[in-house]
PDB file of N, CA and C in Angstrom:
ATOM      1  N   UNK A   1       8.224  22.578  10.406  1.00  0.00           N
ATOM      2  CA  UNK A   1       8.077  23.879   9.775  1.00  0.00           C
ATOM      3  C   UNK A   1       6.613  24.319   9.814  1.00  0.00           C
ATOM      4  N   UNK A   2       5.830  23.714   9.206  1.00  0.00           N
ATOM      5  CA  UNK A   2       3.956  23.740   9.852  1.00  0.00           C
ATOM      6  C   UNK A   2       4.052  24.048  10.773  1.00  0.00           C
ATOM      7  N   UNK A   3       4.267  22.947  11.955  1.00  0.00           N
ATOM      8  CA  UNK A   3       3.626  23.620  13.222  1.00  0.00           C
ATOM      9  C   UNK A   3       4.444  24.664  14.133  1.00  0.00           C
ATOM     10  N   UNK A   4       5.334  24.558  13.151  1.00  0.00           N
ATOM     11  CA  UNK A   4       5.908  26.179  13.905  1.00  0.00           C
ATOM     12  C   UNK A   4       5.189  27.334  13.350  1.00  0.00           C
ATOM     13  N   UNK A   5       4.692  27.510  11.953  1.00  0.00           N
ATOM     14  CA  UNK A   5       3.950  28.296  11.621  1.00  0.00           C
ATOM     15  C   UNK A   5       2.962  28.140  12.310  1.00  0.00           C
ATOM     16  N   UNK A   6       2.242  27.004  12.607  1.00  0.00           N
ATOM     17  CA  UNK A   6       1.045  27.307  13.422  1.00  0.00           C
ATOM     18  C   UNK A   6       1.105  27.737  14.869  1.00  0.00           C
ATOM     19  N   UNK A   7       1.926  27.498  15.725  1.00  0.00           N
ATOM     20  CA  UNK A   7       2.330  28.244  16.628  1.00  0.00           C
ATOM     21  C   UNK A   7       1.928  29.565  16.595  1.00  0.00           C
ATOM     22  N   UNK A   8       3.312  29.978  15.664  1.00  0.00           N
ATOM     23  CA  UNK A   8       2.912  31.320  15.094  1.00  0.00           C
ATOM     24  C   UNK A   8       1.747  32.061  15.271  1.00  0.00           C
ATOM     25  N   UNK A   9       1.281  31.295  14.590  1.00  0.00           N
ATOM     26  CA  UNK A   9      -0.252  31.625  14.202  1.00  0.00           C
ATOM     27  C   UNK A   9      -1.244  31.888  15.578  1.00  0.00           C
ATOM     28  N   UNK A  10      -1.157  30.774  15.953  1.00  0.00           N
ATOM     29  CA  UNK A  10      -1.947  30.915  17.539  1.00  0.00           C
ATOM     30  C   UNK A  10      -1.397  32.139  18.488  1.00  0.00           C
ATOM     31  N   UNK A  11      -0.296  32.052  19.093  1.00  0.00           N
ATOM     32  CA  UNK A  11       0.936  33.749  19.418  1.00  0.00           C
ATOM     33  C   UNK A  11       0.079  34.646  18.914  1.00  0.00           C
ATOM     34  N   UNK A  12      -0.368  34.922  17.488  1.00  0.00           N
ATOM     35  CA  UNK A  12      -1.233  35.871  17.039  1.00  0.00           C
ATOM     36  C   UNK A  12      -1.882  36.364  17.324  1.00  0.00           C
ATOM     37  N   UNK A  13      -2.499  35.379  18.035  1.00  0.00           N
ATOM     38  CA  UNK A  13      -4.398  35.111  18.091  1.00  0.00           C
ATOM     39  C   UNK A  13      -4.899  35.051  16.247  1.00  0.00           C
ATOM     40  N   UNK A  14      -4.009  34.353  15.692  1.00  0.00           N
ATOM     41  CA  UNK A  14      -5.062  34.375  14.305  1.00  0.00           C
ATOM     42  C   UNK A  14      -5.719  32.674  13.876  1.00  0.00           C
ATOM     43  N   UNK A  15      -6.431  32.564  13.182  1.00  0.00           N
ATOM     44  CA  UNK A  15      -6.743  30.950  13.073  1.00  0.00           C
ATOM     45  C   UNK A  15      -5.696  30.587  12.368  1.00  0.00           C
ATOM     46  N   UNK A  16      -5.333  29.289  12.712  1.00  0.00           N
ATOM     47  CA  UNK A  16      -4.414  28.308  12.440  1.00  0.00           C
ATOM     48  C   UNK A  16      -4.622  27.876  10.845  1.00  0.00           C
ATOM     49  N   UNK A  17      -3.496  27.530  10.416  1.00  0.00           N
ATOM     50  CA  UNK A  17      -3.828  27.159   8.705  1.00  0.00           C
ATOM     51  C   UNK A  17      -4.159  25.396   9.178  1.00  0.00           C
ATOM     52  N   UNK A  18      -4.894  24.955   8.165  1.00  0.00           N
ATOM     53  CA  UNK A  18      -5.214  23.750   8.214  1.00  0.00           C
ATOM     54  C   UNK A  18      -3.724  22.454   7.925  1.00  0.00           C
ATOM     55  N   UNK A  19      -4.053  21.424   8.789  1.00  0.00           N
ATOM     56  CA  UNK A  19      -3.243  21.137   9.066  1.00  0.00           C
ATOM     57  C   UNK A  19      -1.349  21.356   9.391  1.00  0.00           C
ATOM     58  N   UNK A  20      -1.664  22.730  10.338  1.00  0.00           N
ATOM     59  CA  UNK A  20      -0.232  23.463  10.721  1.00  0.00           C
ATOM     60  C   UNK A  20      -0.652  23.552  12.430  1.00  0.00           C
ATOM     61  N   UNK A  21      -1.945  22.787  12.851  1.00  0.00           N
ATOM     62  CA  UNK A  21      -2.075  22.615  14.544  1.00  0.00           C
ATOM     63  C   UNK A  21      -1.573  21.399  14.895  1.00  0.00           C
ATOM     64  N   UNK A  22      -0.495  21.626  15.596  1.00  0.00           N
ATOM     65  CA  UNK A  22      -0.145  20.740  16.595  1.00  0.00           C
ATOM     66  C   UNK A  22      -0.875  19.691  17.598  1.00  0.00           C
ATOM     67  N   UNK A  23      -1.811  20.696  17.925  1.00  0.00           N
ATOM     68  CA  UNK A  23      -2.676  19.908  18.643  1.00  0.00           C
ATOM     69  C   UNK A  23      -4.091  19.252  18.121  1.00  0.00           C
ATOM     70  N   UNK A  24      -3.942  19.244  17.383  1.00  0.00           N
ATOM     71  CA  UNK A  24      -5.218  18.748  16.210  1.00  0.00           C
ATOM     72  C   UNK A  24      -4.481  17.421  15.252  1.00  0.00           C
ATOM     73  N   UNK A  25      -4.902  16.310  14.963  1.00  0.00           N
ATOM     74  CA  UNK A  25      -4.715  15.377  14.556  1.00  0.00           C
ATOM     75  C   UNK A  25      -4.899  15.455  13.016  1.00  0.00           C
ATOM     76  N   UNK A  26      -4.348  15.219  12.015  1.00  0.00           N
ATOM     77  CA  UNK A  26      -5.053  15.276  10.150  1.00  0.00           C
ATOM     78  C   UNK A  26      -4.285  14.759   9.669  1.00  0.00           C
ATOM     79  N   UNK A  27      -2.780  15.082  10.243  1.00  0.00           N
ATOM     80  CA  UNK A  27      -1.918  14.672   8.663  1.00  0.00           C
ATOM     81  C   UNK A  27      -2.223  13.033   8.332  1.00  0.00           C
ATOM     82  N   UNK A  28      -2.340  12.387   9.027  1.00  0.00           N
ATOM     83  CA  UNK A  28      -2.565  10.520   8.495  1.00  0.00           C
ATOM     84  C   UNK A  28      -3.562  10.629   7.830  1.00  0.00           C
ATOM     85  N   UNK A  29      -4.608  11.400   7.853  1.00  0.00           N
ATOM     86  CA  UNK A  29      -5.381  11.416   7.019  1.00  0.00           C
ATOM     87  C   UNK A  29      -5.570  12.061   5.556  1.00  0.00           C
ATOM     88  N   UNK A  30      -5.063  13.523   5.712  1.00  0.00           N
ATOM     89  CA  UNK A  30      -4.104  14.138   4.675  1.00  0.00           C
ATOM     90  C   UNK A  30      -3.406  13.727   3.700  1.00  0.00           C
ATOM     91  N   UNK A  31      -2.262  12.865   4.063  1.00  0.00           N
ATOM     92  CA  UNK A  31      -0.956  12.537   3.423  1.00  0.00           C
ATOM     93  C   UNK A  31      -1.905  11.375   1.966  1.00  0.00           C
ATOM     94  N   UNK A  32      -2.666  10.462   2.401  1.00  0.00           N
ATOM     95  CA  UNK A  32      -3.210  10.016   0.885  1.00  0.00           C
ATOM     96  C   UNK A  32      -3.962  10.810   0.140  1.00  0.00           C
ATOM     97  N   UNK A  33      -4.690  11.589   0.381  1.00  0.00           N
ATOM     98  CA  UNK A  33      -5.227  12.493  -1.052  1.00  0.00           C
ATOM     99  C   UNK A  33      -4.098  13.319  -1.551  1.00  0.00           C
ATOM    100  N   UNK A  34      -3.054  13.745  -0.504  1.00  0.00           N
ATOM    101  CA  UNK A  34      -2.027  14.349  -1.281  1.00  0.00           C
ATOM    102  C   UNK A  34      -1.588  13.028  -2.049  1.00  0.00           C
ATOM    103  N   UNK A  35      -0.936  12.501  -1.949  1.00  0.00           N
ATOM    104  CA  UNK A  35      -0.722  11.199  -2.737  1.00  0.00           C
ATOM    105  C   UNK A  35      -1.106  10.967  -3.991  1.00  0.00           C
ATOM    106  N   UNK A  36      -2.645  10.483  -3.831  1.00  0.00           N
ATOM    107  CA  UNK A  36      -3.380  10.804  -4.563  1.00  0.00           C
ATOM    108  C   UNK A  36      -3.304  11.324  -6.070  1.00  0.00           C
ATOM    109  N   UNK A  37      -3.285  12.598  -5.329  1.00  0.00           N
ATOM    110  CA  UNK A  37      -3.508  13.939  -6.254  1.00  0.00           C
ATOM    111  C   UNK A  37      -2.191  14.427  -6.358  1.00  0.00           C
ATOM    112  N   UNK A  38      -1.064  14.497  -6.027  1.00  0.00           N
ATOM    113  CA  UNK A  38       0.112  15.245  -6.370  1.00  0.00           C
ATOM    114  C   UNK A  38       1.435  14.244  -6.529  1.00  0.00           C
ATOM    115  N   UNK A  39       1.569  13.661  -5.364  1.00  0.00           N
ATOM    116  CA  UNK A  39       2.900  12.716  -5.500  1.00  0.00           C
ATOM    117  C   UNK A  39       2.681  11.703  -6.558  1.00  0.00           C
ATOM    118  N   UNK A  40       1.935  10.925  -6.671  1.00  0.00           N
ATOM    119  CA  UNK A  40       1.790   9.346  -7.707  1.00  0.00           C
ATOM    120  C   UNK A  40       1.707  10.011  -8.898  1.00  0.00           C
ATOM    121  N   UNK A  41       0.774  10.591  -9.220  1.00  0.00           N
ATOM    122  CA  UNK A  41       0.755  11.282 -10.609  1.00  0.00           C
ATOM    123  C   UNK A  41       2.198  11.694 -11.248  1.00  0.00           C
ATOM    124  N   UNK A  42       2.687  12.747  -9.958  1.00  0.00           N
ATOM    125  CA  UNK A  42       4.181  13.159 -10.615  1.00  0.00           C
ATOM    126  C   UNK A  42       4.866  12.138 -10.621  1.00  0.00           C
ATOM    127  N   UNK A  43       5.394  11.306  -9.938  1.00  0.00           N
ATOM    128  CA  UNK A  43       6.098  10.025 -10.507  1.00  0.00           C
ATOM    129  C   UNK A  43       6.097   9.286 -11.493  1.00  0.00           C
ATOM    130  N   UNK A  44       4.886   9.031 -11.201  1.00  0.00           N
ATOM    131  CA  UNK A  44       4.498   8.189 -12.486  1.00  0.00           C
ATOM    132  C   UNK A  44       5.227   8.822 -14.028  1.00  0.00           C
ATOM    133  N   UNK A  45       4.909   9.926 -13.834  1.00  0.00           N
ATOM    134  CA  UNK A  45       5.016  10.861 -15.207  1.00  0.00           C
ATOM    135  C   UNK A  45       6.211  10.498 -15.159  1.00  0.00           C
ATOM    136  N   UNK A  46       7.030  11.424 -14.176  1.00  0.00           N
ATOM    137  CA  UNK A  46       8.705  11.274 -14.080  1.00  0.00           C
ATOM    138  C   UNK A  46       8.970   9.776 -14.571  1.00  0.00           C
ATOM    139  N   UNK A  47       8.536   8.989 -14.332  1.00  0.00           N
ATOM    140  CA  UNK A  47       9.314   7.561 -14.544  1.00  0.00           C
ATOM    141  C   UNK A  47       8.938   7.412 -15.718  1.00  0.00           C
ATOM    142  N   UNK A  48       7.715   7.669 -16.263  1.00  0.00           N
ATOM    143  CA  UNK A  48       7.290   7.243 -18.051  1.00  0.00           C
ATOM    144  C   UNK A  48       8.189   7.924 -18.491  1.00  0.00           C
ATOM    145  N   UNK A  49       8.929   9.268 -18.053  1.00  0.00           N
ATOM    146  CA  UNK A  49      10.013   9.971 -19.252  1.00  0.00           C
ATOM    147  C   UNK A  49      11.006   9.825 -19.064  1.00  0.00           C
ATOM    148  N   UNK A  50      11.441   9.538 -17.580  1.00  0.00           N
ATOM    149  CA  UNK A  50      12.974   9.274 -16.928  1.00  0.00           C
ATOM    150  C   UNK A  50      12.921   7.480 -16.244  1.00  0.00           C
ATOM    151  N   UNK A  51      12.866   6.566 -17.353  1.00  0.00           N
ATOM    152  CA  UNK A  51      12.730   5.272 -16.826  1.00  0.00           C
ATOM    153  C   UNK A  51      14.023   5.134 -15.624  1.00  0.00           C
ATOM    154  N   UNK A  52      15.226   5.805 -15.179  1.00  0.00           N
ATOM    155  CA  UNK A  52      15.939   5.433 -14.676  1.00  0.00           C
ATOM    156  C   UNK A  52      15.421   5.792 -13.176  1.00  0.00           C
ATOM    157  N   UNK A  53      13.963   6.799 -12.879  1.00  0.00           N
ATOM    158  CA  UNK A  53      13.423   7.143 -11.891  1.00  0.00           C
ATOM    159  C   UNK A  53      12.368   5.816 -11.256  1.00  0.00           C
ATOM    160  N   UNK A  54      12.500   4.771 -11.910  1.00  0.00           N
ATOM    161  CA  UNK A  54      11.643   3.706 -11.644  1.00  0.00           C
ATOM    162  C   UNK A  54      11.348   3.417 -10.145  1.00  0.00           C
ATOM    163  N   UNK A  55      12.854   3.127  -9.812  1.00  0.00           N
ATOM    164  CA  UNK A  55      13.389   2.694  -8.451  1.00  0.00           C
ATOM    165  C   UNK A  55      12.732   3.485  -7.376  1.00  0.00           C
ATOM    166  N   UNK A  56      12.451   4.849  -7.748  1.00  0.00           N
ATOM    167  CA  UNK A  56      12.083   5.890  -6.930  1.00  0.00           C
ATOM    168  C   UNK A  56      10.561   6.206  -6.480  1.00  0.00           C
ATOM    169  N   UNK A  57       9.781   5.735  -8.164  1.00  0.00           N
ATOM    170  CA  UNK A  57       8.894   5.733  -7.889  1.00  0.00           C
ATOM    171  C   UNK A  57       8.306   4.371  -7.104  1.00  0.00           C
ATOM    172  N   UNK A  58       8.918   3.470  -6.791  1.00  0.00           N
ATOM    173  CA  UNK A  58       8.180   2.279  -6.152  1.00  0.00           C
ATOM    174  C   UNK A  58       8.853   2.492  -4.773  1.00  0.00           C
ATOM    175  N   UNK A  59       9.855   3.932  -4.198  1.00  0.00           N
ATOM    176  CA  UNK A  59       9.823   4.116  -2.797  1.00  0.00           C
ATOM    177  C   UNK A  59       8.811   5.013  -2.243  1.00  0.00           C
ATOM    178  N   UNK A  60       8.578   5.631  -3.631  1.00  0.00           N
ATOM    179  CA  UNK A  60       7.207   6.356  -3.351  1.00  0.00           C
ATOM    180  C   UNK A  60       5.825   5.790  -3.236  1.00  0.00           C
ATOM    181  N   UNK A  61       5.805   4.640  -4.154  1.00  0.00           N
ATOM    182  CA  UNK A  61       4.452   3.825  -3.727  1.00  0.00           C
ATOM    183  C   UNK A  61       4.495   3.129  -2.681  1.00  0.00           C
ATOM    184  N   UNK A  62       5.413   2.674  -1.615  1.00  0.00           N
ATOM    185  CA  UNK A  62       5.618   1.906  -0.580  1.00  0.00           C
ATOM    186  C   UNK A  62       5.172   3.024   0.653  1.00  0.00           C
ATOM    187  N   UNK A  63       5.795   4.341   0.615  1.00  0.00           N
ATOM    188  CA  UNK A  63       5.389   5.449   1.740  1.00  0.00           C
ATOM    189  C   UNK A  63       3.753   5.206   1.460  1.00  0.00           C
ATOM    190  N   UNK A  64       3.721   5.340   0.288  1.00  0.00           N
ATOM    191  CA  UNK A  64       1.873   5.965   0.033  1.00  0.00           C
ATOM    192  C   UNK A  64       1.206   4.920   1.002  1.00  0.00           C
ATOM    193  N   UNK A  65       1.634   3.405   0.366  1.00  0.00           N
ATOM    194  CA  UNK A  65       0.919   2.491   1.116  1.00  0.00           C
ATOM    195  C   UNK A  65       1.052   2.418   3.013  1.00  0.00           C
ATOM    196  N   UNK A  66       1.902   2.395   3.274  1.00  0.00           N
ATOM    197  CA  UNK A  66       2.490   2.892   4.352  1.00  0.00           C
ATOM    198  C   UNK A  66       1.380   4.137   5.251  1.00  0.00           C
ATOM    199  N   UNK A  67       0.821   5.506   4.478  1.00  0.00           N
ATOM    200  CA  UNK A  67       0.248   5.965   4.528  1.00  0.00           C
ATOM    201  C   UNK A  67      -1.257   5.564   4.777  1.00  0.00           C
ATOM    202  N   UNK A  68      -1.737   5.047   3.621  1.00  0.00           N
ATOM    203  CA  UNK A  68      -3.012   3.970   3.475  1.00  0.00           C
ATOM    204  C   UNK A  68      -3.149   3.416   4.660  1.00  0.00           C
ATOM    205  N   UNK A  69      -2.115   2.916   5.141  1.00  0.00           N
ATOM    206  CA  UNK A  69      -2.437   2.027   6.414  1.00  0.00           C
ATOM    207  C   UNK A  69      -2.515   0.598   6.112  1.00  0.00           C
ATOM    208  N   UNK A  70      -2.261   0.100   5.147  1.00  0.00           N
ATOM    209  CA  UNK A  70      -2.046  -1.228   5.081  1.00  0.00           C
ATOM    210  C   UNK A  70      -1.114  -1.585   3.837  1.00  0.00           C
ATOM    211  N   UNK A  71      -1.169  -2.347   3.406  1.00  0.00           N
ATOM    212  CA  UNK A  71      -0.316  -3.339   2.521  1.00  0.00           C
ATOM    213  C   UNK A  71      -0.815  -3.509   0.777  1.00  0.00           C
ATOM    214  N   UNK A  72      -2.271  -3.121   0.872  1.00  0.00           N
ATOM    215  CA  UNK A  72      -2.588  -3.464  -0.510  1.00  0.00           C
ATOM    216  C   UNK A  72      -2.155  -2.498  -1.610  1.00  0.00           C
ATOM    217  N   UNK A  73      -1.954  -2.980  -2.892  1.00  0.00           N
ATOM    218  CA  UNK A  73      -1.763  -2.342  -4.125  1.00  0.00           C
ATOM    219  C   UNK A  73      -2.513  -1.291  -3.919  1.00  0.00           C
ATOM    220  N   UNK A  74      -2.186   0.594  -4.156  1.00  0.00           N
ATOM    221  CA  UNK A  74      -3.265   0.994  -4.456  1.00  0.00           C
ATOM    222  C   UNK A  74      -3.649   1.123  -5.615  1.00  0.00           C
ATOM    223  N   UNK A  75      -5.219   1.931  -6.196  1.00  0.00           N
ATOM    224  CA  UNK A  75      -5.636   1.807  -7.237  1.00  0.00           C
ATOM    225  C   UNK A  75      -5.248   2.350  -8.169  1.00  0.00           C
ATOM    226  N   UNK A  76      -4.472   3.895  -7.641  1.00  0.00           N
ATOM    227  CA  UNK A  76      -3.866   4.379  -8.426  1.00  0.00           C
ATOM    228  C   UNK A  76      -2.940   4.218  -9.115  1.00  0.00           C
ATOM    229  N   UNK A  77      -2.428   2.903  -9.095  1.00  0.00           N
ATOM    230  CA  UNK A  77      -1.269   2.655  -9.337  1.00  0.00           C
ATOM    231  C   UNK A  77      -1.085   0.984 -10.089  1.00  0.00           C
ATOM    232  N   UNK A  78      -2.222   0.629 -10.355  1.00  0.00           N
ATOM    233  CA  UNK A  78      -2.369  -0.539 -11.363  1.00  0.00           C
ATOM    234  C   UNK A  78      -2.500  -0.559 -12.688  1.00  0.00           C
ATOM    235  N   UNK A  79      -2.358   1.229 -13.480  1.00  0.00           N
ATOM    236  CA  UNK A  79      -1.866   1.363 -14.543  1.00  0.00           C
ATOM    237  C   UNK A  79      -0.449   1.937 -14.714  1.00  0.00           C
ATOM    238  N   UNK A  80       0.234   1.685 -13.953  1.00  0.00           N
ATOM    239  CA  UNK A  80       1.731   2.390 -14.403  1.00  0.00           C
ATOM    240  C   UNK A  80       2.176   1.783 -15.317  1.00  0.00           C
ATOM    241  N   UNK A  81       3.073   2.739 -16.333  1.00  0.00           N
ATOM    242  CA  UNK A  81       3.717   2.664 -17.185  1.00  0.00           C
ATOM    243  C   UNK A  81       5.233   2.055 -17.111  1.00  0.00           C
ATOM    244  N   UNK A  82       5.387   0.644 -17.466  1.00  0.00           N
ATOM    245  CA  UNK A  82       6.808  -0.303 -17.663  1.00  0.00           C
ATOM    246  C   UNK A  82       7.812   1.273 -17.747  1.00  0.00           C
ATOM    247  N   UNK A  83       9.084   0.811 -17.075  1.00  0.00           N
ATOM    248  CA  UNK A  83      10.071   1.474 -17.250  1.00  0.00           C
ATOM    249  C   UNK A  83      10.624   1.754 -18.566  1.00  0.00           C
ATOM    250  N   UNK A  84      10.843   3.215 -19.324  1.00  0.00           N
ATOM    251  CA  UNK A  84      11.056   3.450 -20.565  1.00  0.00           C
ATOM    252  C   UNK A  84       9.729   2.968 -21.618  1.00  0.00           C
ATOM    253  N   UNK A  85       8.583   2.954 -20.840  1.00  0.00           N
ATOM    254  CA  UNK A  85       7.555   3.013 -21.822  1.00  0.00           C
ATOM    255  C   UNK A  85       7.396   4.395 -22.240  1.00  0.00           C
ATOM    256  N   UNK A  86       6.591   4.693 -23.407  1.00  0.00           N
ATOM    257  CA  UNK A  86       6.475   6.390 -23.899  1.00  0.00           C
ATOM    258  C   UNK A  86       4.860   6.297 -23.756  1.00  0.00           C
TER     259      UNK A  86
END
């Protein structure tokens, strides 16, 4: 869906939105500050209020790491909250 917008975009002649070029390399680099900053946070939350989202959030910390590029714990994520903690 991006890089069809960026397509788009180029067809135009207008500048490309950031990371929506095809031919330009970012998202591996991208995808952890989104992480970061939007996905872990919301989980986390979700699972401190919906403990039955637990499961979900540790498929979400496995992509992140996955992302990271390696295997280690990240940092963000060595205070999570026990399932059905408040």
């Amino acid at each position: 869906e991006f890089f069809r917008q960026g397509d788009r975009e180029k067809a135009l002649a207008l500048p490309v939105s950031p990371l929506f070029d095809r031919d330009k390399p970012g998202i591996t680099k991208s995808q952890p500050g989104f992480f970061d900053f939007v996905v872990v946070p919301l989980f986390v939350n979700f699972s401190s209020i919906f403990p039955g989202m637990h499961p979900m959030l540790q498929l979400v910390l496995q992509n992140y790491r996955y992302w990271q590029g390696n295997t280690a714990t990240p940092a963000a994520t060595t205070d999570l909250p026990s399932p059905g903690a408040q």
